[in-house]
N, C-alpha and C. Protein backbone atom coordinates (compact mmCIF):
# COMPACT_ATOMS: atom_id res chain seq x y z
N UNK A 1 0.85 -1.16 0.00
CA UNK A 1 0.00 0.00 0.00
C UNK A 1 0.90 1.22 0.00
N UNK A 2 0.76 2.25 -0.35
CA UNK A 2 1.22 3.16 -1.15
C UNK A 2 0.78 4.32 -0.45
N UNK A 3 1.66 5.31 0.75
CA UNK A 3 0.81 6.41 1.65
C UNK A 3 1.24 7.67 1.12
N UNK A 4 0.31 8.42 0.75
CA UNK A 4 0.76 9.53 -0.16
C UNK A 4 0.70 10.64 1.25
N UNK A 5 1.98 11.35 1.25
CA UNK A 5 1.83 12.28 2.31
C UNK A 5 1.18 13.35 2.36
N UNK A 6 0.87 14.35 3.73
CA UNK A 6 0.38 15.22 3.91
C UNK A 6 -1.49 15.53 3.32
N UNK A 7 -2.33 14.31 2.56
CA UNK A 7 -3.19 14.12 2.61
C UNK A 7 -4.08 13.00 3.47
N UNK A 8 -4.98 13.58 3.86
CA UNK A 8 -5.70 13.09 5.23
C UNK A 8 -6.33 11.28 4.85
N UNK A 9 -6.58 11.36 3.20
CA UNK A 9 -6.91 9.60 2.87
C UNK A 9 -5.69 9.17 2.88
N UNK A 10 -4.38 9.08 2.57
CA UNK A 10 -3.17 8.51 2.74
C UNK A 10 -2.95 8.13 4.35
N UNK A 11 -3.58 8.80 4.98
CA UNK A 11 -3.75 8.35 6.26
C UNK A 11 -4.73 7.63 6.71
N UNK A 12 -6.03 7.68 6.19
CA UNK A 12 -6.75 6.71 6.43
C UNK A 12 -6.63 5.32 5.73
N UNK A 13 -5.53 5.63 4.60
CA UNK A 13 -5.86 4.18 3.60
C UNK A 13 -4.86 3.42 4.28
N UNK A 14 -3.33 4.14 5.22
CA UNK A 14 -2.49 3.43 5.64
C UNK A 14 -3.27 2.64 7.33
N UNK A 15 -4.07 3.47 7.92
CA UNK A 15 -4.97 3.07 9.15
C UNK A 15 -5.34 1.69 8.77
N UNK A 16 -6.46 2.03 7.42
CA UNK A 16 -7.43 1.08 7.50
C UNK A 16 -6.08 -0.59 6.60
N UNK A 17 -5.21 -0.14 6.41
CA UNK A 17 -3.95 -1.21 5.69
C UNK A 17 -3.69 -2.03 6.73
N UNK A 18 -2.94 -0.98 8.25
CA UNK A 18 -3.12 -1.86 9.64
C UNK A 18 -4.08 -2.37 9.91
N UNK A 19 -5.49 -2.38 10.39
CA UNK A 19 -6.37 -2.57 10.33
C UNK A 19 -6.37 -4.11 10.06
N UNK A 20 -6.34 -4.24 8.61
CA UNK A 20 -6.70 -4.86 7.90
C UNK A 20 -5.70 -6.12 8.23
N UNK A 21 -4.15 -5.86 8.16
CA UNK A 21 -2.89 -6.61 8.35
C UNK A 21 -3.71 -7.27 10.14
N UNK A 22 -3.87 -6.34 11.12
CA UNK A 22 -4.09 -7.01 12.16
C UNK A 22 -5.10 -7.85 12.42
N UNK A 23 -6.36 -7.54 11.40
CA UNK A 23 -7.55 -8.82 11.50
C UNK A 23 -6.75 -9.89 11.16
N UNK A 24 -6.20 -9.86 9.77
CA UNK A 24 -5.44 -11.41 9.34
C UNK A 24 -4.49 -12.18 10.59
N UNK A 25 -3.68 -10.79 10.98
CA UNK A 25 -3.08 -11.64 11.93
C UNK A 25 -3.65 -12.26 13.38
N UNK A 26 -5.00 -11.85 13.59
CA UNK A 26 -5.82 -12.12 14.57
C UNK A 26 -6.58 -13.69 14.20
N UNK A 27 -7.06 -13.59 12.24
CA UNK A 27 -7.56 -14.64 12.39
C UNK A 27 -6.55 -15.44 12.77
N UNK A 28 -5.29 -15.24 12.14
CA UNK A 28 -3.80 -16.43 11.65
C UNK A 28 -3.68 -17.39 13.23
N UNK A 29 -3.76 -16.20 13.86
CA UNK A 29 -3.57 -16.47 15.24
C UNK A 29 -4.50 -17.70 15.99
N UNK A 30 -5.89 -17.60 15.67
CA UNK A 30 -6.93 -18.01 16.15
C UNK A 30 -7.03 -19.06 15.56
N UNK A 31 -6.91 -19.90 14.15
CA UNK A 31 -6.16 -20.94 13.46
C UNK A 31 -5.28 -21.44 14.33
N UNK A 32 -4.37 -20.96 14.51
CA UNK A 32 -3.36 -21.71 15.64
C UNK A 32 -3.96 -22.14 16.91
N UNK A 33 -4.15 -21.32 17.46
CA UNK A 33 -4.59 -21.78 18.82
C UNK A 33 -5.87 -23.12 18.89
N UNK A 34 -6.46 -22.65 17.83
CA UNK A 34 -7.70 -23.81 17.46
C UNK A 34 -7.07 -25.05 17.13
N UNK A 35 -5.83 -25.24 16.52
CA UNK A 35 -5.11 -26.25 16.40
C UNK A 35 -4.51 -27.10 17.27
N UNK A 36 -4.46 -26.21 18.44
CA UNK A 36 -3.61 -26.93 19.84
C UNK A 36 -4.53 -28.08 19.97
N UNK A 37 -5.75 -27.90 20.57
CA UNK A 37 -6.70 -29.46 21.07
C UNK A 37 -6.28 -30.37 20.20
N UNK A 38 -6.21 -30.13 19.26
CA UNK A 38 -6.41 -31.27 17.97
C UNK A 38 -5.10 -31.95 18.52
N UNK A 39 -4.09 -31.01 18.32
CA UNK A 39 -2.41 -31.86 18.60
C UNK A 39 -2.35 -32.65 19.59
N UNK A 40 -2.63 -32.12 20.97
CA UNK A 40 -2.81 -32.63 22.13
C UNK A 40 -3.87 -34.08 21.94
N UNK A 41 -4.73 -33.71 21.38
CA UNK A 41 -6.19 -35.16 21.31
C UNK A 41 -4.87 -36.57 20.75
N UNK A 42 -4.17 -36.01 19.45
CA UNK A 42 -3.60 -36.63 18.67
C UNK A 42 -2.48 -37.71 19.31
N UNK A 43 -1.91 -36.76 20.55
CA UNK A 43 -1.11 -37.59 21.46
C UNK A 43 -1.64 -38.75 22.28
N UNK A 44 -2.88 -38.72 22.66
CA UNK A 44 -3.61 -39.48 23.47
C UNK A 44 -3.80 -41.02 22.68
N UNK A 45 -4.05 -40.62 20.98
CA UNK A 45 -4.21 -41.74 20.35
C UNK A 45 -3.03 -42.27 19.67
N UNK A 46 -2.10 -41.96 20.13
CA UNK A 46 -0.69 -42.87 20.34
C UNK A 46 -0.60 -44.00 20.97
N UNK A 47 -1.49 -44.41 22.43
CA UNK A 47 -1.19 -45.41 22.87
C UNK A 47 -1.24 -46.32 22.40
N UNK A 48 -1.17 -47.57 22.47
CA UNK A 48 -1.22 -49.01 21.76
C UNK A 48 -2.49 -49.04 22.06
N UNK A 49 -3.11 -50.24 21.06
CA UNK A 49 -4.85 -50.62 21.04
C UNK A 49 -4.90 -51.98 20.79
N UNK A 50 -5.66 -52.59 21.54
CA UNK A 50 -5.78 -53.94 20.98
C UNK A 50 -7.62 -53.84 20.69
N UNK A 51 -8.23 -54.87 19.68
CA UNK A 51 -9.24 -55.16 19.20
C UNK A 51 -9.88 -56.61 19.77
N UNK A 52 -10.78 -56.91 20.19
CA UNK A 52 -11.57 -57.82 20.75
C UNK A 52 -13.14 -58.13 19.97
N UNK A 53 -13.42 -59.06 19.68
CA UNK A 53 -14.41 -59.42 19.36
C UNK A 53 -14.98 -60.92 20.21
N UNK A 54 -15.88 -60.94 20.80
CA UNK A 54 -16.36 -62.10 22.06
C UNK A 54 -17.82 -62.36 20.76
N UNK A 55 -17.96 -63.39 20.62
CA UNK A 55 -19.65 -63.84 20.43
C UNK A 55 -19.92 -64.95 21.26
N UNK A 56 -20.86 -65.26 21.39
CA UNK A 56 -21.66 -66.32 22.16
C UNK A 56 -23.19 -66.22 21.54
N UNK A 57 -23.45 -67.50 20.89
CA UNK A 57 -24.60 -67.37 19.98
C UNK A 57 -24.83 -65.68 19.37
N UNK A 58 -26.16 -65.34 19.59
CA UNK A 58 -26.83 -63.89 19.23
C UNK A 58 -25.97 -63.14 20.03
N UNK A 59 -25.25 -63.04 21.18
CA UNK A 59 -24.98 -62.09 22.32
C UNK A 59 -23.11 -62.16 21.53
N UNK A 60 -22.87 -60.74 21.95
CA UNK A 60 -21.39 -60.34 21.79
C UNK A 60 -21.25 -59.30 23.09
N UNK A 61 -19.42 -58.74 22.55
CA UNK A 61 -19.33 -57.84 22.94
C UNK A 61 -17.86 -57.41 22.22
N UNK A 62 -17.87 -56.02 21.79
CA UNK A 62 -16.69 -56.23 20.54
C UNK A 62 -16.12 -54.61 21.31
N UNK A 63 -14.71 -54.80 21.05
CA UNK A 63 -14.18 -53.44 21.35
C UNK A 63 -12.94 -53.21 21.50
N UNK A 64 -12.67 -52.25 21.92
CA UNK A 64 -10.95 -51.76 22.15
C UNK A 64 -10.14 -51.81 23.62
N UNK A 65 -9.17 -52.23 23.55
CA UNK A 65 -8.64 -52.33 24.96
C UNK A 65 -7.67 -50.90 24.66
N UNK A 66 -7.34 -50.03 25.63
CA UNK A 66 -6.11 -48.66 25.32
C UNK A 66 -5.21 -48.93 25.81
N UNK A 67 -4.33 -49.17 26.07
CA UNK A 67 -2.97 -49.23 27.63
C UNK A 67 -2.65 -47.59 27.56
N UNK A 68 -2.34 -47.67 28.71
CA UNK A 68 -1.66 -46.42 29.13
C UNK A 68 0.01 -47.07 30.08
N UNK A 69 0.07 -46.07 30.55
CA UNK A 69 1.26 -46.16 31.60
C UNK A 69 0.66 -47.23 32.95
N UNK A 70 -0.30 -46.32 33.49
CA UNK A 70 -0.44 -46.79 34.71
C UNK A 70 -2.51 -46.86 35.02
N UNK A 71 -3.01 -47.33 33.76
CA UNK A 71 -4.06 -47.81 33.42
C UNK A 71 -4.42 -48.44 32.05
N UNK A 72 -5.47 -49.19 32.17
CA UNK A 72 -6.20 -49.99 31.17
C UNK A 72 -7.62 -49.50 30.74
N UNK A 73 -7.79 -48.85 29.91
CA UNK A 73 -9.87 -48.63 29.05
C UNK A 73 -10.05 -49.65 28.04
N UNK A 74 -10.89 -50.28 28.55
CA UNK A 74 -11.60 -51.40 27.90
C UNK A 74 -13.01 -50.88 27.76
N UNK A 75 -13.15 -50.46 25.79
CA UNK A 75 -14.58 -49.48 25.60
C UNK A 75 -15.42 -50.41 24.82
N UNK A 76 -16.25 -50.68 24.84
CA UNK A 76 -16.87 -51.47 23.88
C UNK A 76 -18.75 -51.80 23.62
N UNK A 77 -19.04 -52.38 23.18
CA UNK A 77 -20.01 -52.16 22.74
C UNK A 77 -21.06 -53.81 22.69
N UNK A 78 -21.78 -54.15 23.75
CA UNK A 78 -22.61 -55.43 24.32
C UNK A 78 -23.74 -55.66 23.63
N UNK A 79 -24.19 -57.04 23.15
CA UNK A 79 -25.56 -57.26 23.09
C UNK A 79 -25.70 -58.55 24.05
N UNK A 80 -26.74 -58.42 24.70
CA UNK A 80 -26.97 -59.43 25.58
C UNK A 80 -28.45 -60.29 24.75
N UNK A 81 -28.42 -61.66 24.28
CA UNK A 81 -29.51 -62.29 24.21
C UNK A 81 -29.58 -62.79 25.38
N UNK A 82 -30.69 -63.49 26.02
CA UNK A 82 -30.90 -63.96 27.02
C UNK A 82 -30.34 -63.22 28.34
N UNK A 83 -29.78 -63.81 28.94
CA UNK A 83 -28.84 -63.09 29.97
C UNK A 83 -27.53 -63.31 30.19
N UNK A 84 -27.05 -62.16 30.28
CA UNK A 84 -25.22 -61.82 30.23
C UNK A 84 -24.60 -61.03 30.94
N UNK A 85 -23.30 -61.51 31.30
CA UNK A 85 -22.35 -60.57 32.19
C UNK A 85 -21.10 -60.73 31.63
N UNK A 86 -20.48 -59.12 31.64
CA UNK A 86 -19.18 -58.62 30.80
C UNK A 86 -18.39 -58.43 31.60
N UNK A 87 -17.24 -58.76 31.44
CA UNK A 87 -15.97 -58.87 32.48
C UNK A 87 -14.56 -58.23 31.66
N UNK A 88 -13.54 -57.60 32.89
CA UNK A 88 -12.52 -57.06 32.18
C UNK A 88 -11.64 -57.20 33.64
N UNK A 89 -10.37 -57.87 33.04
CA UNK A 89 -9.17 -58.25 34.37
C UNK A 89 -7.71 -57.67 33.96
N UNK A 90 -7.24 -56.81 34.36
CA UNK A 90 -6.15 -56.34 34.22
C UNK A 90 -4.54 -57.06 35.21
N UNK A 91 -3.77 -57.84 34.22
CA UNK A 91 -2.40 -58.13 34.74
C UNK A 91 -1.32 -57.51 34.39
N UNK A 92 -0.03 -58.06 35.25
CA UNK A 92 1.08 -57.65 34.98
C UNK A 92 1.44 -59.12 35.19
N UNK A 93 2.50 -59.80 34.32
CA UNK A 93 2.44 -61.19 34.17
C UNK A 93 1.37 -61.94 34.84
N UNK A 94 1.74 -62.35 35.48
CA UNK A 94 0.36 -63.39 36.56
C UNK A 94 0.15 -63.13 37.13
N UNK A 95 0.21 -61.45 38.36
CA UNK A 95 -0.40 -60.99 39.18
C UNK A 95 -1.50 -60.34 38.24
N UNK A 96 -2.55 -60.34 39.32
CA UNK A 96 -4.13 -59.35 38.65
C UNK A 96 -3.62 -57.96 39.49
N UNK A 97 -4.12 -57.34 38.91
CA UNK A 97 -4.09 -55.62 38.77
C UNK A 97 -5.42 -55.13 39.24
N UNK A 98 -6.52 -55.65 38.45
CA UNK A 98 -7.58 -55.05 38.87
C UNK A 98 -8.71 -56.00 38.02
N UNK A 99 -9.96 -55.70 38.14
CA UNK A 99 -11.20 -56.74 37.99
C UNK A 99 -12.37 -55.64 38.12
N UNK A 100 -13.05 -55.94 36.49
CA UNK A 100 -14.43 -54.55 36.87
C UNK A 100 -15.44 -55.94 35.99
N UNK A 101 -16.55 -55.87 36.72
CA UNK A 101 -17.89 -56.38 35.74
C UNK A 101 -18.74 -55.72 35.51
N UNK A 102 -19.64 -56.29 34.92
CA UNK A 102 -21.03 -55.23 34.48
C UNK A 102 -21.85 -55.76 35.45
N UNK A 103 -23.08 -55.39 35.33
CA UNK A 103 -24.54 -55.87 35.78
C UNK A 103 -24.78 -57.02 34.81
N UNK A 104 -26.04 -57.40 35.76
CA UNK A 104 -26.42 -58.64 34.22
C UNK A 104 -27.00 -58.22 33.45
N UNK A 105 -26.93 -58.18 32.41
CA UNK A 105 -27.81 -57.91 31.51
C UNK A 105 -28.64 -58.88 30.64
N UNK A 106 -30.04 -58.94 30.17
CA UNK A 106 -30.81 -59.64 30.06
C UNK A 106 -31.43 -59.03 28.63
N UNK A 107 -31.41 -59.73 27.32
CA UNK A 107 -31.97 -58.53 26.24
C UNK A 107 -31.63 -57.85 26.22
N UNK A 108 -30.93 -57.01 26.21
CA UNK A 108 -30.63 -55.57 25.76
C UNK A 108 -29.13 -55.18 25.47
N UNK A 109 -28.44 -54.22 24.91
CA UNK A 109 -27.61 -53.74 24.28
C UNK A 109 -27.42 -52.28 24.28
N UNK A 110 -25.69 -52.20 24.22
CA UNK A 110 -25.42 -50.74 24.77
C UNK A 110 -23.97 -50.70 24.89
N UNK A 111 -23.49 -49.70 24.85
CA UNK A 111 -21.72 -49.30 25.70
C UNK A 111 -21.51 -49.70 27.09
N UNK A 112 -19.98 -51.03 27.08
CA UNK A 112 -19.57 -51.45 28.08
C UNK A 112 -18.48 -50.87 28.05
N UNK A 113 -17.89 -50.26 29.36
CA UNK A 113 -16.52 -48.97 29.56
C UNK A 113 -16.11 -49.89 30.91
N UNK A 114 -15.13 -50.32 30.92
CA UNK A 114 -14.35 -50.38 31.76
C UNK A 114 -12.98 -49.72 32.02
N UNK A 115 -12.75 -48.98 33.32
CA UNK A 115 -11.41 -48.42 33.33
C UNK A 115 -10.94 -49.24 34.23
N UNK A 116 -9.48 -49.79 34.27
CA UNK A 116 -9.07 -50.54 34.94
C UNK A 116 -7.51 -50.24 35.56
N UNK A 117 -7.31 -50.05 36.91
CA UNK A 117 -6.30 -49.99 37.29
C UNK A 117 -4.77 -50.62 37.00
N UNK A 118 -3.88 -50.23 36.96
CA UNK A 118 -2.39 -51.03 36.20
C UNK A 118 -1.21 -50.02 36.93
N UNK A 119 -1.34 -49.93 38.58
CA UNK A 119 -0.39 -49.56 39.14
C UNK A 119 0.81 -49.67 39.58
N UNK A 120 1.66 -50.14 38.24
CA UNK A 120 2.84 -50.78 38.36
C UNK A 120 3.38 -50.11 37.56
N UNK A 121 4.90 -50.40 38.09
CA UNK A 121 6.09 -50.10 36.47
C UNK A 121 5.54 -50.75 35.74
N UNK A 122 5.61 -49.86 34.47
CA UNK A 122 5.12 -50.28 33.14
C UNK A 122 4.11 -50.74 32.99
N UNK A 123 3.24 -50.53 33.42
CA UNK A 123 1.38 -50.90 33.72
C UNK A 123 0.80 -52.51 33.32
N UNK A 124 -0.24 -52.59 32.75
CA UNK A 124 -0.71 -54.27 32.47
C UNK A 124 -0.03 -54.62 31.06
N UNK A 125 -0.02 -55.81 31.41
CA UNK A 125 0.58 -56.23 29.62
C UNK A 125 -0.67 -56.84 29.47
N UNK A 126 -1.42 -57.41 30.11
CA UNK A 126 -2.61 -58.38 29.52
C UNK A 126 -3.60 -58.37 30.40
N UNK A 127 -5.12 -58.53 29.59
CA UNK A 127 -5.87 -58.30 29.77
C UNK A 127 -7.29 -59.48 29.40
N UNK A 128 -7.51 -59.61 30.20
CA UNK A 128 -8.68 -60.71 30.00
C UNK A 128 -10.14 -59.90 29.83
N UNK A 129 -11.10 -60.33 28.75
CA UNK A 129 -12.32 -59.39 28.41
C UNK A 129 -12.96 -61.07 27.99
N UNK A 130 -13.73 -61.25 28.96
CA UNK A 130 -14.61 -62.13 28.60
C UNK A 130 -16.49 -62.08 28.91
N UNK A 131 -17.05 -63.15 28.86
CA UNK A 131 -18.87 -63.14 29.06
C UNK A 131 -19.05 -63.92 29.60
N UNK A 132 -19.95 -64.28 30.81
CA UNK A 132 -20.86 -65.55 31.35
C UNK A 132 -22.51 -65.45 31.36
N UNK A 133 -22.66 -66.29 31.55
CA UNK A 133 -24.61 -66.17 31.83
C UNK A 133 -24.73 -65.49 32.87
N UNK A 134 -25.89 -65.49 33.26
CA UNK A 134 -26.43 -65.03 34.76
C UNK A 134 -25.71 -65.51 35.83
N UNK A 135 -25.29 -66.77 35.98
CA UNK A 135 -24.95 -67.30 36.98
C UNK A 135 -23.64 -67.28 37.56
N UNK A 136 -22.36 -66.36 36.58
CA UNK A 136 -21.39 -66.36 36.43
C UNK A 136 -20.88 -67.79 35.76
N UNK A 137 -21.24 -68.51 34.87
CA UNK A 137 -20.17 -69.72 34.15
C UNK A 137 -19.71 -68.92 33.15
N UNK A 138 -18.51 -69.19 33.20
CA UNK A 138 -17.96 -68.41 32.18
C UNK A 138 -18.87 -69.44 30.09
N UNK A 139 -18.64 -67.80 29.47
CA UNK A 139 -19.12 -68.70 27.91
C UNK A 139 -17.84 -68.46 26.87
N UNK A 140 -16.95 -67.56 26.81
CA UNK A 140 -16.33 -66.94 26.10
C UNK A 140 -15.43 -65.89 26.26
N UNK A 141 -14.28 -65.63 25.99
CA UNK A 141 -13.32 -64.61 26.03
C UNK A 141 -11.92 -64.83 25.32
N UNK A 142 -11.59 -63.70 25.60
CA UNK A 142 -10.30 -63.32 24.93
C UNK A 142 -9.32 -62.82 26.15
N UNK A 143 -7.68 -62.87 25.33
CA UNK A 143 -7.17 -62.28 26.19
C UNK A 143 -6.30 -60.87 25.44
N UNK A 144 -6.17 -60.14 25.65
CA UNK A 144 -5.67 -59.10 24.53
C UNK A 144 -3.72 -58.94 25.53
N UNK A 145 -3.26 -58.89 24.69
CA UNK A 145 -1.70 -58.42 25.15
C UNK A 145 -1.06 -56.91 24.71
N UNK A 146 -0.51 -56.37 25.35
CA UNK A 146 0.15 -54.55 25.24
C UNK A 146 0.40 -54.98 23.82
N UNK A 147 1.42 -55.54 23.73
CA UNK A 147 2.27 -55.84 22.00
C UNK A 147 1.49 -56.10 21.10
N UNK A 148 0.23 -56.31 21.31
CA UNK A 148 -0.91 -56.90 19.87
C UNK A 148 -1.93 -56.44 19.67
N UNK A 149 -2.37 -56.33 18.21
CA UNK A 149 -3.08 -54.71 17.95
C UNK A 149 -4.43 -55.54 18.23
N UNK A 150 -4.66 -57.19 17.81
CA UNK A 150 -5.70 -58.51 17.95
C UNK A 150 -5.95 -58.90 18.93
N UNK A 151 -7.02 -58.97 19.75
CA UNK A 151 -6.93 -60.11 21.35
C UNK A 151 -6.48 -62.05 20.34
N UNK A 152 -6.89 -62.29 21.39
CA UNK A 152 -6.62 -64.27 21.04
C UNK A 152 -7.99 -64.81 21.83
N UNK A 153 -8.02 -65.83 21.06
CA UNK A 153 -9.37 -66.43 21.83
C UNK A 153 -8.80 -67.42 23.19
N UNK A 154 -9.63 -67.29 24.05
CA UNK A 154 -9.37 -67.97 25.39
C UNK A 154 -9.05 -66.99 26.07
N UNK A 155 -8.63 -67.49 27.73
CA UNK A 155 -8.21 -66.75 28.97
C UNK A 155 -6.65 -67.51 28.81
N UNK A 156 -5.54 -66.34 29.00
CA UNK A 156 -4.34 -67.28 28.60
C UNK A 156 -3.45 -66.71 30.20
């Protein structure tokens, strides 16, 4: 922009030039900062993931195990035919760490979240995500390991 001196629009055209330079740099700015969550979210989904899929006849329960440092999220997603109970056991070799179940569930379907404690150096390596009837007999499970993106079928 081009300020022609000693006339009063050369002064307004250089005003409204700042002006103008400081919205951009206001939006530029606001772009950035809007960008931070995203980066930060992006770190979170670094951890390792393992994948689980349980059926038992009509009834499942399919989902993701997360590791962290010094916890386990086991998120996933239940259908119960008849009646069912969802289980999630957090180890560090052969000691248990921690143990969360559901309610029973009977018919119905929905999001199963387990967070599970792993208060050790280097948190759980393995993880048991299995189903029983009402009565607790076990029907089905997996065991998922830190190193594997797949659970395995059985309690290992």
């Amino acid at each position: 922009m081009v300020r022609l001196k000693g006339t009063s629009k050369g002064n307004s055209r250089t005003r409204k030039a700042g002006a103008a330079v400081t919205a951009v740099a206001s939006v530029a700015a606001g772009t950035i900062f809007a960008t931070t969550p995203a980066t930060a979210t992006a770190a979170v989904a670094e951890y390792p993931t393992s994948s689980f899929v349980i059926e038992y006849g009509a009834s499942y329960y399919k989902g993701t195990v997360t590791w962290t440092n010094r916890s386990v999220g086991v998120d996933g997603t239940a259908k119960a035919s008849g009646c069912r109970r969802f289980y999630a056991r957090a180890f560090a070799g052969s000691t248990s760490l921690d143990f969360k179940s559901s309610s029973t569930w009977c018919n119905r379907s929905g999001p199963v979240r387990f967070d599970l404690s792993a208060n050790v150096v280097g948190g759980a390596n393995k993880v048991w995500v299995y189903m029983t009837d009402e009565n607790q007999t076990y029907l089905k499970g997996q065991t998922c390991y830190r190193n594997m993106s797949q659970c395995v079928d059985g309690l290992h």
